[in-house]
Protein backbone atom coordinates (compact mmCIF):
# COMPACT_ATOMS: atom_id res chain seq x y z
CA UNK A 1 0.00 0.00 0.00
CA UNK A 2 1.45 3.62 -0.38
CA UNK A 3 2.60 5.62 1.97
CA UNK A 4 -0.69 7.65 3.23
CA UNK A 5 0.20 11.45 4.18
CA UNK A 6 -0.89 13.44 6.20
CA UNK A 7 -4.21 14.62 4.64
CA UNK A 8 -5.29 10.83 4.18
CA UNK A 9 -4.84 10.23 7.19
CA UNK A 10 -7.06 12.45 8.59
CA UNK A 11 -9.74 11.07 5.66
CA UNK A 12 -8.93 7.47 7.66
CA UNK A 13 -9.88 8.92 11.31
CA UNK A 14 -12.87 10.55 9.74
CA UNK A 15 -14.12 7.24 7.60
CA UNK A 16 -13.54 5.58 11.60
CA UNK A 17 -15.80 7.78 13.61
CA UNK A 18 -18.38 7.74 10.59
CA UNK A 19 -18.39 4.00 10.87
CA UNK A 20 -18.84 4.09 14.32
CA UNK A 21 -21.27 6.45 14.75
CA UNK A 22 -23.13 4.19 11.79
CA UNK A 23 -22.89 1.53 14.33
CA UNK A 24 -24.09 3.23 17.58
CA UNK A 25 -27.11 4.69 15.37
CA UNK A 26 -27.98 0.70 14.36
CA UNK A 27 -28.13 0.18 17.93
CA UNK A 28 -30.91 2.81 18.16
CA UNK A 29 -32.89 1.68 15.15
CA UNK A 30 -32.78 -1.88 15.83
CA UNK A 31 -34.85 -1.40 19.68
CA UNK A 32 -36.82 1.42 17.78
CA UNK A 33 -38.31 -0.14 14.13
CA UNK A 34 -39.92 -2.41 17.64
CA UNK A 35 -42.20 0.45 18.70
CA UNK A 36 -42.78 2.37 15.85
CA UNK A 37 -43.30 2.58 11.86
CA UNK A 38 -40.26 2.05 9.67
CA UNK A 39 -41.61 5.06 7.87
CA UNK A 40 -41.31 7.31 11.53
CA UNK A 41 -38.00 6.26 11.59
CA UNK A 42 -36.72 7.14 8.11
CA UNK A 43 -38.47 10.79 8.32
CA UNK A 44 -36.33 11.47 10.82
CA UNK A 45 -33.04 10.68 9.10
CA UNK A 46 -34.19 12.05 6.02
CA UNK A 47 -35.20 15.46 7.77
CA UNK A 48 -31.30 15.52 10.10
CA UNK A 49 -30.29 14.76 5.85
CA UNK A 50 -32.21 18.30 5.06
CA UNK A 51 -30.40 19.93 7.94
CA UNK A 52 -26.94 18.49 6.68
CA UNK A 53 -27.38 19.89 3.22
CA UNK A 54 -28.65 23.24 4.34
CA UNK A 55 -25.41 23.04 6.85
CA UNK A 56 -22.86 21.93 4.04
CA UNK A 57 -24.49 24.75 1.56
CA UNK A 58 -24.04 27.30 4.21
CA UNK A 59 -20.61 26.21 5.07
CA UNK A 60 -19.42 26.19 0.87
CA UNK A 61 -21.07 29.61 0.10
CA UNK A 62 -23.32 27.65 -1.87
CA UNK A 63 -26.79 29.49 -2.50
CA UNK A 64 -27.94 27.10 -5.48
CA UNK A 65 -27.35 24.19 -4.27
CA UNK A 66 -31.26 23.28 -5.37
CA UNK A 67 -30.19 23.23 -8.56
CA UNK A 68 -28.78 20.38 -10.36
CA UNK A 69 -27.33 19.39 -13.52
CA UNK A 70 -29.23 16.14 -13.46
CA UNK A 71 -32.21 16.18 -11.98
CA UNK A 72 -33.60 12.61 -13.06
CA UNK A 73 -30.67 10.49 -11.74
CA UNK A 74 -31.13 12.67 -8.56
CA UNK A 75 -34.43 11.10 -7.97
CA UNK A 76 -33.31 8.05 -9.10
CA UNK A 77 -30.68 7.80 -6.66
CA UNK A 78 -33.21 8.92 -3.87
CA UNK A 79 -35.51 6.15 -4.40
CA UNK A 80 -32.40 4.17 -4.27
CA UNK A 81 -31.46 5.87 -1.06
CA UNK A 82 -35.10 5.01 0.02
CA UNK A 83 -35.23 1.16 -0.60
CA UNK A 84 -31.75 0.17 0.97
CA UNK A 85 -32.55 1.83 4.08
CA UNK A 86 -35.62 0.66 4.41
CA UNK A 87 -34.25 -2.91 3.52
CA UNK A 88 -31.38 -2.58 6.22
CA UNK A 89 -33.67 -1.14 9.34
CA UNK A 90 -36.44 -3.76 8.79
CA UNK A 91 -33.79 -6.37 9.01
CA UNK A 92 -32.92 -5.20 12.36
CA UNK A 93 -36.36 -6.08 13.95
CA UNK A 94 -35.96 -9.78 13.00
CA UNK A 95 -31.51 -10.27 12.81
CA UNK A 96 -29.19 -9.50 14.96
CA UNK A 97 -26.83 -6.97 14.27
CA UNK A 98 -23.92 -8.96 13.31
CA UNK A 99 -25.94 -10.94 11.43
CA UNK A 100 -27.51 -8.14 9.59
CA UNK A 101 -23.80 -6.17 8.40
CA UNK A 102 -22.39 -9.67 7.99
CA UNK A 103 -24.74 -10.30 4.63
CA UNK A 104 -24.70 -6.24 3.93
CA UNK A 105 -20.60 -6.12 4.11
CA UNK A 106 -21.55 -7.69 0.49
CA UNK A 107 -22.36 -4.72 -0.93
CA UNK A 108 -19.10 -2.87 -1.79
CA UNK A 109 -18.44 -6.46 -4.01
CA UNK A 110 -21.53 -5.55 -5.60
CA UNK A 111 -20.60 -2.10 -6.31
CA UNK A 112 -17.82 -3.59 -8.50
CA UNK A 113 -20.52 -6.00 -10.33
CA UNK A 114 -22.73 -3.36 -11.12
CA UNK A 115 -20.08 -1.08 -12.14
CA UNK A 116 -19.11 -4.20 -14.74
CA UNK A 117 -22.88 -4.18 -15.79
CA UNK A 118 -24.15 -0.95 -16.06
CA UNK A 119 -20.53 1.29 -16.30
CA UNK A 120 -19.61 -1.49 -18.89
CA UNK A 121 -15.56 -1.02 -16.53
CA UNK A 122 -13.55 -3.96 -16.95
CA UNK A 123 -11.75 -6.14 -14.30
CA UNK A 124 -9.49 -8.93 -14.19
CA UNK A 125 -9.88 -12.13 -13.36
CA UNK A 126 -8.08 -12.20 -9.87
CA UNK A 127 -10.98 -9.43 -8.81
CA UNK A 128 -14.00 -11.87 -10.48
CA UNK A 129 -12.31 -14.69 -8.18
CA UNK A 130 -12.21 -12.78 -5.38
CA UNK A 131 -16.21 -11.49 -6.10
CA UNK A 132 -16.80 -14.95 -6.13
CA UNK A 133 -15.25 -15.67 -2.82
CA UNK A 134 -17.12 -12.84 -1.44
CA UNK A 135 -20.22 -14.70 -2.34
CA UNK A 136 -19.58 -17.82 -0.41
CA UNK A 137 -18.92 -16.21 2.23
CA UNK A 138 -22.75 -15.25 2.21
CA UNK A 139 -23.41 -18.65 1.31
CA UNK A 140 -21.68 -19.83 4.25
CA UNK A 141 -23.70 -17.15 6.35
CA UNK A 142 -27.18 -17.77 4.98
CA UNK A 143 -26.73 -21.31 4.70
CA UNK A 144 -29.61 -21.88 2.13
CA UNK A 145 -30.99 -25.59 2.17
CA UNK A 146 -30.91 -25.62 5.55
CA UNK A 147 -33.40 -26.06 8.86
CA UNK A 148 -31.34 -22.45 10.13
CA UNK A 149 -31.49 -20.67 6.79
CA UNK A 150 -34.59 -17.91 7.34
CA UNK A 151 -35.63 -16.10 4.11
CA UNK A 152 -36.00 -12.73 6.50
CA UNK A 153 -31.64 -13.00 5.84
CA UNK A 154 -32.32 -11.75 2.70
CA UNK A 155 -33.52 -8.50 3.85
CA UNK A 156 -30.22 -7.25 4.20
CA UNK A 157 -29.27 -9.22 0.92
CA UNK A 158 -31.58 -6.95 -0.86
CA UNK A 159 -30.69 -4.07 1.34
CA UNK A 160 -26.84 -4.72 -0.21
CA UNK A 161 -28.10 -4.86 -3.99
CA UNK A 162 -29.60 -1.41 -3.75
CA UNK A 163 -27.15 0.79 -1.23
CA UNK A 164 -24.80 -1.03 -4.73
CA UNK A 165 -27.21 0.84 -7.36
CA UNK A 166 -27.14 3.97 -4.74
CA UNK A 167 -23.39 4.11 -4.93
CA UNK A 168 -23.49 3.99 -8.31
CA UNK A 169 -26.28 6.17 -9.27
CA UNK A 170 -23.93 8.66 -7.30
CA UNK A 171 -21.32 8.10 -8.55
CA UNK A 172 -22.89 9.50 -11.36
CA UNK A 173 -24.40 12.39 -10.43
CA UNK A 174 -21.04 13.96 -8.63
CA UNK A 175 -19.58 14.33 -11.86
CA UNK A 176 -21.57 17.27 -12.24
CA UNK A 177 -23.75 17.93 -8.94
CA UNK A 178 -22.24 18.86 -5.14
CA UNK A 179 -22.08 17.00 -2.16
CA UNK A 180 -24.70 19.43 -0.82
CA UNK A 181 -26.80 19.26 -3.74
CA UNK A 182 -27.21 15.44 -3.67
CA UNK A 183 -28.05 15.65 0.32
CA UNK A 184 -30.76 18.00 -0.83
CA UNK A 185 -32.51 15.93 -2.84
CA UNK A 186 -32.02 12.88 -1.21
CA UNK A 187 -34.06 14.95 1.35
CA UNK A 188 -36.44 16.56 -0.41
CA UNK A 189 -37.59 13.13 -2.07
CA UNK A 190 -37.69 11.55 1.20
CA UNK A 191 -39.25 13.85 3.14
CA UNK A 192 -42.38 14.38 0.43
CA UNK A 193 -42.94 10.42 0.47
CA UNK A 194 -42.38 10.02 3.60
CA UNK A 195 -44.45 12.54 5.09
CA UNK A 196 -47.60 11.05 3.55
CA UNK A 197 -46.56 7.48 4.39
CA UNK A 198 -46.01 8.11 7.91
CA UNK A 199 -49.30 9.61 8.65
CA UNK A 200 -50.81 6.27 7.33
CA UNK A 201 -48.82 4.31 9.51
CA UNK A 202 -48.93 6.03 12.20
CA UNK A 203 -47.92 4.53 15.55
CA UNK A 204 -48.79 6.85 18.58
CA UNK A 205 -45.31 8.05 21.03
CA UNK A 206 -44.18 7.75 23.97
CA UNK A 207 -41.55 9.84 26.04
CA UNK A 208 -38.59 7.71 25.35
CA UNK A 209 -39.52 7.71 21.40
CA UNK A 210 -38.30 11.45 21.13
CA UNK A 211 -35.18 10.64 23.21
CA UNK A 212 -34.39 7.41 20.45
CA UNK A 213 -35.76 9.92 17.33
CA UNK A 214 -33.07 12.43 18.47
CA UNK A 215 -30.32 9.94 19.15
CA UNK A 216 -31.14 8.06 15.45
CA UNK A 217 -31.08 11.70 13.89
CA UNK A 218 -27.45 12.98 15.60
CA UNK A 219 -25.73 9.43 14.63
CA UNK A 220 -27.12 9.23 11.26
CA UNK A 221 -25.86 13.20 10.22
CA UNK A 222 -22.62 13.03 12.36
CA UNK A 223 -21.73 9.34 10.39
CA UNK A 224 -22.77 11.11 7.19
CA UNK A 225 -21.14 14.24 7.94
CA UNK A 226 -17.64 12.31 9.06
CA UNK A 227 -17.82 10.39 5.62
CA UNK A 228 -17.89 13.50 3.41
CA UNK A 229 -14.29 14.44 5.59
CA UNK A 230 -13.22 11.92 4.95
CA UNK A 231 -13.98 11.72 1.50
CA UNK A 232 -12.42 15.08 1.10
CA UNK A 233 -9.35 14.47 2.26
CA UNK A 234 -8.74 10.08 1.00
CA UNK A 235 -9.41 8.06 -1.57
CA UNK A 236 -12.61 5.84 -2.00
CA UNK A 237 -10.28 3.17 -2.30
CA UNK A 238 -8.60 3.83 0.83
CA UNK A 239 -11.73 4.84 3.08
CA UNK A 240 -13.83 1.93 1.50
CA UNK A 241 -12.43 -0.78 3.34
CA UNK A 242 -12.98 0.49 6.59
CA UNK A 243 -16.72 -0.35 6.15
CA UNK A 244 -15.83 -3.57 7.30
CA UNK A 245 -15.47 -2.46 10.97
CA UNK A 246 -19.47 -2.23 10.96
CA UNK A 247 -18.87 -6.13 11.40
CA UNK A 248 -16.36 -5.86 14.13
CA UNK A 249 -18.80 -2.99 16.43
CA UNK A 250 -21.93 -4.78 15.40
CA UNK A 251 -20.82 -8.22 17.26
CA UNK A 252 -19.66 -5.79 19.83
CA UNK A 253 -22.52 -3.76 20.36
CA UNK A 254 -25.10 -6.68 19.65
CA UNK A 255 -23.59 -8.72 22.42
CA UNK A 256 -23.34 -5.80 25.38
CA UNK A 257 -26.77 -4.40 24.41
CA UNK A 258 -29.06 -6.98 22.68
CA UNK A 259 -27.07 -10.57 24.01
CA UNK A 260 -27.05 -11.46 20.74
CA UNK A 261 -23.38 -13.35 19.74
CA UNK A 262 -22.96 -14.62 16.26
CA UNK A 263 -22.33 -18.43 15.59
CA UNK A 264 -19.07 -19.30 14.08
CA UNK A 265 -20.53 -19.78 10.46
CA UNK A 266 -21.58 -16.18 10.86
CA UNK A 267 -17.83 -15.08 12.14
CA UNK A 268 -16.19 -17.47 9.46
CA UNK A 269 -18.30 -15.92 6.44
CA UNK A 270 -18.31 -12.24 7.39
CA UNK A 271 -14.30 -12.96 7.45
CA UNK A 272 -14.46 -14.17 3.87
CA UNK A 273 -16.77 -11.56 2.59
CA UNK A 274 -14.58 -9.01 4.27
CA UNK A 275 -11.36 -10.08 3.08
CA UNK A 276 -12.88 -10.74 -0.35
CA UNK A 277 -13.97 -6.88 0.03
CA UNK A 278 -10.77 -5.60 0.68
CA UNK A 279 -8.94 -7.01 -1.79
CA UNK A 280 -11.90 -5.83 -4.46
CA UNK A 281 -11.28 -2.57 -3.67
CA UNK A 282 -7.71 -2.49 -3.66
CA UNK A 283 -7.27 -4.14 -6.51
CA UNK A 284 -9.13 -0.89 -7.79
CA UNK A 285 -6.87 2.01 -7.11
């Protein structure tokens, strides 16, 4: 690996503490989509998303950052945005966490298929090998065929495929649209579907709902706030990898606050899909 200065390793500390605030805000959704709507829950990360953009556009001296230069993949990706967190906090009311991230850790190994796919980018054969690696290793955690394999592990499956499209969709639009701009819209179309969904499902509050609302809306803008630092200041291809740690403070976290500890099928495949991971994405520099 090359030697990281200064600046990149600031970019690493930053892609840490997003991770980990990632984590403690799983922690709050999983005892949360319990009590209340899924939909409750996402309007209040998309609305901390508004206040992020409005905070980045103040912060850049940006005063049209509504405006973008493609306005159809921005609702694309928003719908995207939509889907895989929905996918990924319904799978908390019936996985653990470990078990959850373990099958999502997939999903930057799907970024690379899709970007085959639908980018038409080429890769060698060591990285298809490795892809396919990365796929037993959810074999190995889903264990299909068998008495323990649930079809609700899928959730997160499906939670993987789209955060993949996501990532790519934005890919797209930030070769011509801001940071800020793409947190506004992300917003905007979230908050307008959202809004009306929520009101539907409705599921009445109690005190401690506003104290788990506020704690799901500081994590969620603080880890998306850290990962644009860090973004700013390292490589994709050297921040990507530290994704994986979601495994490591999800087994942590699961077992001090939920008693949940993942079997050794579940450690063994979350190992292979990690290391598979890693080497995907530095194979791509």
């Amino acid at each position: 690996m090359p030697f990281l200065n200064e600046k990149e390793n600031i970019g690493i500390l930053f892609a840490i503490s997003a991770f980990f605030c990632f984590s403690v805000l799983d922690v709050f959704q999983k005892y949360t989509v319990v009590y209340h709507s899924i939909f409750q829950i996402l309007l209040i990360k998309y609305f901390f998303v508004l206040l992020l953009s409005l905070f980045e556009s103040k912060r850049k001296n940006n005063n049209f950052f509504w405006k973008s230069q493609n306005i159809k993949f921005q609702i694309l990706r928003s719908f995207l945005s939509l889907l895989e967190s929905s996918c990924f906090v319904i799978s908390f009311r019936y996985l653990s966490l470990a078990d959850a991230h373990s099958v999502a850790s997939l999903a930057p190994v799907l970024v690379v298929v899709l970007s085959v796919l639908l980018l038409r980018e080429s890769v060698g054969i060591n990285t298809w090998i490795a892809i396919f690696i990365g796929f037993i290793g959810v074999l190995i955690i889903l264990r299909p065929g068998s008495s323990i394999f649930d079809v609700k592990s899928l959730i997160p499956l499906l939670g993987a495929f789209f955060l993949g499209l996501y990532q790519i969709a934005t890919r797209k639009v930030s070769e011509s649209d801001s940071d800020e701009t793409s947190l506004f819209y992300t917003s905007l179309v979230g908050l307008l579907l959202l809004s009306v969904l929520t009101v539907i499902y409705w599921i009445p509050l109690t005190p401690i709902s506003y104290f788990l609302f506020v704690g799901i809306g500081i994590f969620f803008s603080l880890g998306y706030y850290f990962q644009i630092i860090a973004l700013s200041n390292a490589r994709a291809s050297i921040i990507q990898p530290f994704h994986y740690t979601l495994i490591f403070w999800a087994i942590i976290f699961g077992y001090f606050v939920y008693n949940d500890l993942p079997d050794f099928p579940t450690v063994l495949g979350a190992c292979i899909i990690s290391a598979s991971g890693i080497y995907v994405i530095r194979s791509r520099i």
